[in-house]
Protein backbone atom coordinates (compact mmCIF):
# COMPACT_ATOMS: atom_id res chain seq x y z
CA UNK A 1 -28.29 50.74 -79.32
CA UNK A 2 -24.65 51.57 -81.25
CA UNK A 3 -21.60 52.02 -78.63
CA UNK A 4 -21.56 55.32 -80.08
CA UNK A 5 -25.14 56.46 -78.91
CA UNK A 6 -24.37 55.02 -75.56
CA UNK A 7 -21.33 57.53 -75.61
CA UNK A 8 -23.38 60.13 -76.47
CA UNK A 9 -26.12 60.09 -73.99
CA UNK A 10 -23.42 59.48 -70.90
CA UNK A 11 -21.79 62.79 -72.35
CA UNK A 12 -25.31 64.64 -71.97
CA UNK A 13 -25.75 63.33 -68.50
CA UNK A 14 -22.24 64.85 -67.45
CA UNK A 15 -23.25 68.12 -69.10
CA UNK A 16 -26.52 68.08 -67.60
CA UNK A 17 -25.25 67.49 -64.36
CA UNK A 18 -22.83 69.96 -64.61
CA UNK A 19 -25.68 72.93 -65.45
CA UNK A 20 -27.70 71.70 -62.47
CA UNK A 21 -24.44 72.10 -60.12
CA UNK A 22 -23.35 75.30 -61.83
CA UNK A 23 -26.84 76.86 -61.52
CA UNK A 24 -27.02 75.54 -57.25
CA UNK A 25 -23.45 77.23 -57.01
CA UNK A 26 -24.86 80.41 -58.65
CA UNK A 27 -27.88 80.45 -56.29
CA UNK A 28 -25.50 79.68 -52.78
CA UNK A 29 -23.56 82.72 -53.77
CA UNK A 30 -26.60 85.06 -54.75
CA UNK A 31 -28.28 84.36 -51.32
CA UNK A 32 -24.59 85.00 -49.58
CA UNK A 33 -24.32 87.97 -51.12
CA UNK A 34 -27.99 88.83 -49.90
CA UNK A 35 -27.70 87.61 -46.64
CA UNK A 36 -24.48 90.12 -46.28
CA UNK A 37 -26.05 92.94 -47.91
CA UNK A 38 -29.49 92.38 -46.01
CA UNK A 39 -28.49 91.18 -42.53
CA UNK A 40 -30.34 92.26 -39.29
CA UNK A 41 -26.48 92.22 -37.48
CA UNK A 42 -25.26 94.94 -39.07
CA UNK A 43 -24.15 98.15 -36.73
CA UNK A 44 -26.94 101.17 -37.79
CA UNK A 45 -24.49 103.22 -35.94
CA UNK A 46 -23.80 105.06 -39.23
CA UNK A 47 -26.66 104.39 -40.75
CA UNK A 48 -28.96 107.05 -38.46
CA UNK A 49 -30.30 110.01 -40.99
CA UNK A 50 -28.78 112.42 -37.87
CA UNK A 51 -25.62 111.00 -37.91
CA UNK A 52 -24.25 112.78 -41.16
CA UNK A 53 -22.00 111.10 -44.04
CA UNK A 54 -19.29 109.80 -42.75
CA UNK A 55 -15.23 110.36 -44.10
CA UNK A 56 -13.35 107.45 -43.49
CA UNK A 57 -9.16 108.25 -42.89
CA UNK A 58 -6.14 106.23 -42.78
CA UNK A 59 -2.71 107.37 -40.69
CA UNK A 60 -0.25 107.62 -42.95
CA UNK A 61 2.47 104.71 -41.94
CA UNK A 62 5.73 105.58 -43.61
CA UNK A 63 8.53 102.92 -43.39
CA UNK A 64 10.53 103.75 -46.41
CA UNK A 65 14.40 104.64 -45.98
CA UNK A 66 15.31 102.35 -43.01
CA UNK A 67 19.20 102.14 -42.97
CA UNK A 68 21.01 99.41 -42.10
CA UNK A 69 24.10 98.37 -39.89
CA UNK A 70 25.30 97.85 -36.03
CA UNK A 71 23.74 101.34 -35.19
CA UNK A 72 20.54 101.92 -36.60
CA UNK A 73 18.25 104.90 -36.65
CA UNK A 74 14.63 104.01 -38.07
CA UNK A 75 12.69 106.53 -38.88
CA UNK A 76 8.50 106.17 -39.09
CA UNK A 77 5.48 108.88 -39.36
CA UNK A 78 1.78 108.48 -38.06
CA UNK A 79 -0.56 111.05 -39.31
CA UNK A 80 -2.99 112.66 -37.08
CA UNK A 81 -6.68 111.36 -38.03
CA UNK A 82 -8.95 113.94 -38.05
CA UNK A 83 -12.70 113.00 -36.22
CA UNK A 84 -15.35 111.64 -38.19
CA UNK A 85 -18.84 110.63 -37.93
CA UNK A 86 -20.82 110.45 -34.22
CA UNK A 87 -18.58 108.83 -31.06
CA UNK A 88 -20.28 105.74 -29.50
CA UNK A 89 -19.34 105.27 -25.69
CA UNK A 90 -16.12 103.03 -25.51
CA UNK A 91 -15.79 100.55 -23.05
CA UNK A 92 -12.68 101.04 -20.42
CA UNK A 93 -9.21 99.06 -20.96
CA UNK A 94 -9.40 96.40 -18.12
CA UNK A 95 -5.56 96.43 -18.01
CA UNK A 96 -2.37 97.75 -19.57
CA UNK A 97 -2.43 95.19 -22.76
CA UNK A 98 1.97 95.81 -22.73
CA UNK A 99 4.43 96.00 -20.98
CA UNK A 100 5.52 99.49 -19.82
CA UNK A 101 1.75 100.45 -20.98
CA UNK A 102 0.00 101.88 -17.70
CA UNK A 103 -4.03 100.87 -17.27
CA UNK A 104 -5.20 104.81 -17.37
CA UNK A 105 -3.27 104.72 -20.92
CA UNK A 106 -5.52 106.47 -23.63
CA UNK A 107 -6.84 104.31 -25.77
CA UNK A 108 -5.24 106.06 -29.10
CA UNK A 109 -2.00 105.98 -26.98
CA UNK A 110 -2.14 102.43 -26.24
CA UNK A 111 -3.02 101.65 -30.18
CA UNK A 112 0.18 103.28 -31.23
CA UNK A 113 2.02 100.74 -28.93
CA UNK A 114 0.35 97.20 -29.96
CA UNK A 115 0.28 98.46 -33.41
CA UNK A 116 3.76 99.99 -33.60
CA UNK A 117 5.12 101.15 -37.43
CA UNK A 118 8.42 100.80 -36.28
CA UNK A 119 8.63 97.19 -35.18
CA UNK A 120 5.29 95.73 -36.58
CA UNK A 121 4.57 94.22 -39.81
CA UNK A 122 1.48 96.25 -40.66
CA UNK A 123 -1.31 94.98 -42.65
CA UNK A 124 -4.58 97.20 -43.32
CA UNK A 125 -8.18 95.33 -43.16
CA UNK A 126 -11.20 97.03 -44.59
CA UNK A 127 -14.32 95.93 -43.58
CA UNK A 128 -17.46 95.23 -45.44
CA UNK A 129 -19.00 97.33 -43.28
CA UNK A 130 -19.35 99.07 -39.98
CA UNK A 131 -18.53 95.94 -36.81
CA UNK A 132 -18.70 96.38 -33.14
CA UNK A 133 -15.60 94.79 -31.08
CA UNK A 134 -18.62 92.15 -29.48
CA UNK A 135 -18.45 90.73 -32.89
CA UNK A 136 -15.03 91.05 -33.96
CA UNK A 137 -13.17 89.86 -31.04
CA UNK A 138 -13.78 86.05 -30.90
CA UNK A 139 -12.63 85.90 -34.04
CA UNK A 140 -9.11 88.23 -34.01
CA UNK A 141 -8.12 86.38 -30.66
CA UNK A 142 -8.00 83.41 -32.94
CA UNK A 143 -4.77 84.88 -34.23
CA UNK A 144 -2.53 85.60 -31.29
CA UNK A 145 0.79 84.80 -32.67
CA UNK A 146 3.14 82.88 -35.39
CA UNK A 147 5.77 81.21 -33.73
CA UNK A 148 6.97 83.73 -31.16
CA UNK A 149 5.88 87.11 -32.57
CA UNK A 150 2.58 88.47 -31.17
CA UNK A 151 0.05 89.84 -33.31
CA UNK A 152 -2.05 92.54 -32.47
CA UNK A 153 -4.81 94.29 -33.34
CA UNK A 154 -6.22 97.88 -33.88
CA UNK A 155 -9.19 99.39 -34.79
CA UNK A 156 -10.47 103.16 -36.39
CA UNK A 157 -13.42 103.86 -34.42
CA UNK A 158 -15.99 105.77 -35.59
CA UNK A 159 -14.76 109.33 -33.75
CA UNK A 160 -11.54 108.67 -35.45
CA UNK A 161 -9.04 107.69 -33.46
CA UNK A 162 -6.90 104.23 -33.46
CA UNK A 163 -7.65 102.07 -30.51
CA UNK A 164 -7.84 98.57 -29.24
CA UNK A 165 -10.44 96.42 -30.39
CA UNK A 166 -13.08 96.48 -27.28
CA UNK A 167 -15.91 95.41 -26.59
CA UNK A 168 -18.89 98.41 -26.59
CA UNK A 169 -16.41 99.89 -29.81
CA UNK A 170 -17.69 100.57 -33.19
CA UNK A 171 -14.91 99.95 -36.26
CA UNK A 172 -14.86 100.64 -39.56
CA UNK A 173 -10.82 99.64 -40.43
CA UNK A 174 -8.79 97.44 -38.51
CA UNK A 175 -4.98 97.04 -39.08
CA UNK A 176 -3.02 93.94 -38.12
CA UNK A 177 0.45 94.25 -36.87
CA UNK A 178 3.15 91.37 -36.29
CA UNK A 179 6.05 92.05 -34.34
CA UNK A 180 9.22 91.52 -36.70
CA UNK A 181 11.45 90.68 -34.24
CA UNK A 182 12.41 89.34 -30.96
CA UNK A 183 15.56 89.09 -29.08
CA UNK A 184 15.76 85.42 -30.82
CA UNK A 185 14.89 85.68 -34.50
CA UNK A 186 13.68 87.77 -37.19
CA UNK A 187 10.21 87.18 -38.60
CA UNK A 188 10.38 84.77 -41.46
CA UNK A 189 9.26 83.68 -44.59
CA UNK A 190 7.00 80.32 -42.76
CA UNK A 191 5.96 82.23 -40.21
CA UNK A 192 4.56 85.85 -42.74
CA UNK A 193 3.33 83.20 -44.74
CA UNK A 194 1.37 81.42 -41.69
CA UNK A 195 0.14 84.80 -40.84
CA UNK A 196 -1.30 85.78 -44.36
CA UNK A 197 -2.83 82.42 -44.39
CA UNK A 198 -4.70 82.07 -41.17
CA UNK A 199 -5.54 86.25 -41.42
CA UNK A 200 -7.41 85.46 -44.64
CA UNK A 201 -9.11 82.99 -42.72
CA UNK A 202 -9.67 85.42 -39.80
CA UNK A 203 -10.76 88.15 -42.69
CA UNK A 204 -13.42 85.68 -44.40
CA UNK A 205 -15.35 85.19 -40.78
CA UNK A 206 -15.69 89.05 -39.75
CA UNK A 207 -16.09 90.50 -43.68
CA UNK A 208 -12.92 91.63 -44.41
CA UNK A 209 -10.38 92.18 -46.83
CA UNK A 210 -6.74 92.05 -46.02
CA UNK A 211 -3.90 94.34 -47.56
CA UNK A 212 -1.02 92.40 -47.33
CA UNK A 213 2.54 94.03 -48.04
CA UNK A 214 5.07 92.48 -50.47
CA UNK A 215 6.69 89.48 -48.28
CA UNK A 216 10.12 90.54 -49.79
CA UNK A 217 9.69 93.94 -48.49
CA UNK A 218 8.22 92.65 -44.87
CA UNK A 219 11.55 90.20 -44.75
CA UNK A 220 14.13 92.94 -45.26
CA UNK A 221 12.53 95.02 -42.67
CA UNK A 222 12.67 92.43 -40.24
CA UNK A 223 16.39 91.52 -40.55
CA UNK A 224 17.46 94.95 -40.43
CA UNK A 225 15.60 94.94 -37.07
CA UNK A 226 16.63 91.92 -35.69
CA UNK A 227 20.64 93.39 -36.08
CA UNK A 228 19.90 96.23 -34.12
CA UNK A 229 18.20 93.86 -31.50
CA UNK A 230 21.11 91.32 -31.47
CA UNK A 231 23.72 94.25 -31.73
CA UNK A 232 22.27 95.75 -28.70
CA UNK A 233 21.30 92.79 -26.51
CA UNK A 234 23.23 93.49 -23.86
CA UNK A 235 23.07 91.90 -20.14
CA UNK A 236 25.74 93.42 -17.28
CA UNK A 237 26.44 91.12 -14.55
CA UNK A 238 29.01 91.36 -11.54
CA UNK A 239 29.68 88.67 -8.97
CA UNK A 240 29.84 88.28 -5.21
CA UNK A 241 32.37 86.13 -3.56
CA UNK A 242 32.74 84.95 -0.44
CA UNK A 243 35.59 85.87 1.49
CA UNK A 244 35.21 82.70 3.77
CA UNK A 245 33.06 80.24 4.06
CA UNK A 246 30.37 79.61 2.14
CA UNK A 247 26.75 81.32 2.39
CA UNK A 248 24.19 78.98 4.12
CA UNK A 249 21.13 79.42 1.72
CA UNK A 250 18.74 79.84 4.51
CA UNK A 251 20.37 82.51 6.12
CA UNK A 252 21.19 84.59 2.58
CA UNK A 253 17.35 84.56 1.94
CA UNK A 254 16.85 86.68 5.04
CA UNK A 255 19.49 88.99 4.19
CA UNK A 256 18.56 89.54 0.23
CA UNK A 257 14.96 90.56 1.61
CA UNK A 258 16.49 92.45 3.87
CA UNK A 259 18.15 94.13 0.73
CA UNK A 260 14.98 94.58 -0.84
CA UNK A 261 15.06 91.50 -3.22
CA UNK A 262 11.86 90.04 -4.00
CA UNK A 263 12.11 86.11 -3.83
CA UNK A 264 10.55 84.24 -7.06
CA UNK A 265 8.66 81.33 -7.17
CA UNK A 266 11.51 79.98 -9.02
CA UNK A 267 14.00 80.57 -6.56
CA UNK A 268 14.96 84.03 -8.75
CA UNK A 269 15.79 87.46 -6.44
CA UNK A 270 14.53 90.19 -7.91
CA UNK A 271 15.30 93.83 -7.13
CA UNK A 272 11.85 95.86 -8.34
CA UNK A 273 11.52 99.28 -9.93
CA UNK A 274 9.02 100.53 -7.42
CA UNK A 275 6.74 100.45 -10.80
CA UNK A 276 6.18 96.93 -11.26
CA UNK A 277 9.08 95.94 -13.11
CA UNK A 278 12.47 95.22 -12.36
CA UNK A 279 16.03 96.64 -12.21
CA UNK A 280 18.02 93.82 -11.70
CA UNK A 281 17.95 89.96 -10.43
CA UNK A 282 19.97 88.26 -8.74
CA UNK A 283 21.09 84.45 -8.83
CA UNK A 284 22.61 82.18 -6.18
CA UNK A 285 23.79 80.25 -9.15
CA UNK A 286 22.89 76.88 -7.02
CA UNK A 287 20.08 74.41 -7.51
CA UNK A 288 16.80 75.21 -5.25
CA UNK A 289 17.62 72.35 -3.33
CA UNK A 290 21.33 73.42 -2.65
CA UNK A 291 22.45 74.05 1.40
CA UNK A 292 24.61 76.77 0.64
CA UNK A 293 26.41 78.93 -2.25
CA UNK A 294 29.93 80.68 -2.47
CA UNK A 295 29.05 82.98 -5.40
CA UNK A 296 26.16 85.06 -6.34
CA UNK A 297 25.31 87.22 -9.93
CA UNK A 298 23.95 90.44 -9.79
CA UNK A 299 22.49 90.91 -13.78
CA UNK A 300 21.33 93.92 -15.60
CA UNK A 301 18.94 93.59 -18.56
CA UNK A 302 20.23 97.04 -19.95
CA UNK A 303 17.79 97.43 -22.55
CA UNK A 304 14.81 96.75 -20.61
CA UNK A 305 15.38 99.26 -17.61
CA UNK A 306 15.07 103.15 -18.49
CA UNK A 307 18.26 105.19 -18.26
CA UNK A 308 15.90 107.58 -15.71
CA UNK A 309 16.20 104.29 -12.90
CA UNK A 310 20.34 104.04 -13.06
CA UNK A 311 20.22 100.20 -13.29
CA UNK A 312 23.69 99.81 -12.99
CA UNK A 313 24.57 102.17 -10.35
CA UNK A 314 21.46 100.65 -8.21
CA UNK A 315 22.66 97.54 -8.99
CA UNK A 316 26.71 98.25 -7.87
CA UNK A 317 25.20 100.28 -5.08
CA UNK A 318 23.39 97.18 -3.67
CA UNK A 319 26.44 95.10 -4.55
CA UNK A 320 28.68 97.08 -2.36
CA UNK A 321 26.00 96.85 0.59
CA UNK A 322 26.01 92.83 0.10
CA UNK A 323 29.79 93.01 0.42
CA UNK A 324 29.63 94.53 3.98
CA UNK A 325 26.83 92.26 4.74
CA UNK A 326 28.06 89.04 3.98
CA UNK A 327 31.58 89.99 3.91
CA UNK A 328 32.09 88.97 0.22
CA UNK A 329 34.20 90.68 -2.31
CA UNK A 330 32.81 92.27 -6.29
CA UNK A 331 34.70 90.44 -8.73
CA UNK A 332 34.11 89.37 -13.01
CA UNK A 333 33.63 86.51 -14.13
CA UNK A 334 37.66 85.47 -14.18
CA UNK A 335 37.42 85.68 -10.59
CA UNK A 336 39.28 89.15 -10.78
CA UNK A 337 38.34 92.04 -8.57
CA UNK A 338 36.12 94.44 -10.08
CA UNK A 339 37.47 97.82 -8.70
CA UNK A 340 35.90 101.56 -8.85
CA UNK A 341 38.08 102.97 -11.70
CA UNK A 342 36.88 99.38 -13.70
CA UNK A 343 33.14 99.98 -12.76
CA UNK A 344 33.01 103.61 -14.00
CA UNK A 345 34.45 102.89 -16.88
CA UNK A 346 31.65 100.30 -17.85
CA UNK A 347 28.65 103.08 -16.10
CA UNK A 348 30.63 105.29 -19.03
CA UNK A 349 29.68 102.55 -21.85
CA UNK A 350 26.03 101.93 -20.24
CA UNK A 351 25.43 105.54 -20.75
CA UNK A 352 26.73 105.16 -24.47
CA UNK A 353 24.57 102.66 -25.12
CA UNK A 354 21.53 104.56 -24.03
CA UNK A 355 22.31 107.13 -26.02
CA UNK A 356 22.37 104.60 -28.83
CA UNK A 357 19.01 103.16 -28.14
CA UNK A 358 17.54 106.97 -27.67
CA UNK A 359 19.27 107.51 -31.21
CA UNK A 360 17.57 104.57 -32.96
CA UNK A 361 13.58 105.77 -31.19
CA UNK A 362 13.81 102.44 -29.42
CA UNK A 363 14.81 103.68 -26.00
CA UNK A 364 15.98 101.59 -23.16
CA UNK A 365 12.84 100.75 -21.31
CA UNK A 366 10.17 101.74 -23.17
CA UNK A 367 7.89 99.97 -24.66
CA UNK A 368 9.01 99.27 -28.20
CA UNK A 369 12.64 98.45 -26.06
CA UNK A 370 10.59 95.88 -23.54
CA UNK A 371 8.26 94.23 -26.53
CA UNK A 372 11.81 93.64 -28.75
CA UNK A 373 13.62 92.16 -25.74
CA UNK A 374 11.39 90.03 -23.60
């Protein structure tokens, strides 16, 4: 047998080879594709001849036209969804999934704030078909975060309102949402990338197929929120100082509980809201193991507490108790005295800044407010 027949019948094995493999490929993807069409798992919710055909809507999310600058206003729409097809029973919220979200939150309510237009990266998922939450949780909690921005999830049930994905629900859209800043950095171009990546992934598993935005378009959003979140990080602090001696730490615990101060695991004081949050802290500015302390901080997160509480004027209000207490004095950080005329005049620029927030539909406290600045 010539060299060149030997060629010639190694060539025909490859090619054969190659048919046989093509063909198997052809048949795994056939019985996918029956399996998926054909499968027992499917919800029959909307599939019952009484339950009508059923009109699928969208909300309109509109994020077009967001200026730029120190003091931004962003503007965003949500369309009202009209109901559609029959309403399966929904099971409860266990708890409020955000902070500043209350447990007896509606559902559609609480969807607007994990999947929020204004500060979320939104991308739309459209299912194969109809999926309950039982199925569609395991694999969504897969996807929590990408570096330090949360990612939520949404889902239109079949009455037609937005809601959390729970279990008992029926969906037949879901929409992603990544939170495009945080008080330390703007979503990237790693991190969208991550996400679009491991959502595919996420997408494949429950039979779904991801819309994703133009990364250029997600990147410029996100800077022009992280300014307004680093142009309006602001933290207020005023200072206690002993007038003699200095406080023995044992003794100042009684007296800050006395005050009202919760005391932190951590050795933090904390001065609650009455609501569950806070209003202020309070540092000894000492080591937990210290005996004693000359000089405590009084701080204000000012975005995080709602103009409605008066942060500041709780917080000099309970300053100017401790200073009878423990016969200290207010001063700033230079050591200087902080006097009345000096402490209205910064009240004057908290209220300013409020108005700021209000202006830009992130207002101080709220929930958009506590998500950007945790």
């Amino acid at each position: 047998m010539t060299e060149f027949q030997m060629s010639l019948i190694a060539a025909g094995g490859v090619f054969v080879v190659g048919v046989i493999s093509y063909n198997k490929w052809q048949e795994y993807k056939a019985r996918k594709s029956v399996e998926r069409a054909f499968a027992s798992d499917h919800d029959d919710v909307l599939m019952r001849s009484d339950a009508g055909p059923v009109v699928r809507h969208e909300p309109v999310l509109d994020l077009d036209g967001v200026p730029t600058g120190d003091n931004i206003a962003f503007e965003s729409s949500v369309a009202a969804v009209p109901p559609v097809g029959a309403a399966e029973e929904i099971a409860p919220i266990p708890s409020a999934p955000l902070p500043g979200v209350k447990p007896d939150t509606p559902p559609a309510e609480v969807a607007e704030n994990l999947v929020d237009p204004l500060i979320d990266g939104l991308i739309p998922l459209a299912l194969e078909a109809a999926a309950r939450g039982d199925k569609l949780l395991p694999a969504l909690q897969k996807l929590r975060r990408v570096g330090n921005k949360p990612i939520h999830f949404i889902g239109l049930a079949v009455n037609g309102d937005w809601e959390p994905i729970v279990h008992g629900g029926v969906y037949t859209k879901l929409q992603a949402g990544v939170q495009m800043a945080t008080r330390t950095t703007a979503l990237n171009e790693l991190e969208y990338s991550e996400l679009v990546t491991r959502l595919r992934a996420v997408a494949d598993e429950i039979g779904a197929e991801p819309e994703v935005p133009d990364m250029r378009e997600v990147m410029s959003e996100a800077r022009t929120l992280h300014r307004f979140v680093s142009g309006h990080d602001a933290q207020l602090g005023v200072n206690l100082k002993s007038k003699g001696a200095p406080w023995a730490i044992s003794t100042l615990i009684g007296a800050l509980e006395n005050q009202g101060f919760d005391v932190r695991p951590d050795g933090r004081f904390v001065m609650p809201d009455g609501e569950g949050g806070a209003l202020f802290t309070l540092s000894t500015n000492v080591t937990l193991g210290a005996d004693s302390t000359s000089r405590l901080t009084l701080l204000l997160d000012v975005p995080c507490v709602a103009p409605a509480k008066d942060g500041f004027g709780s917080m000099i209000a309970c300053a100017k108790s401790l200073v009878q207490r423990l016969d200290a004095i207010i001063v700033d950080d230079g050591d200087q005295p902080l006097l009345d005329p000096a402490l209205d005049e910064i009240n004057g620029q908290v209220k300013e800044f409020y108005q700021e927030m209000e202006a830009a539909e992130i207002p101080a406290g709220s929930t958009r407010a506590l998500r950007l600045f945790s």
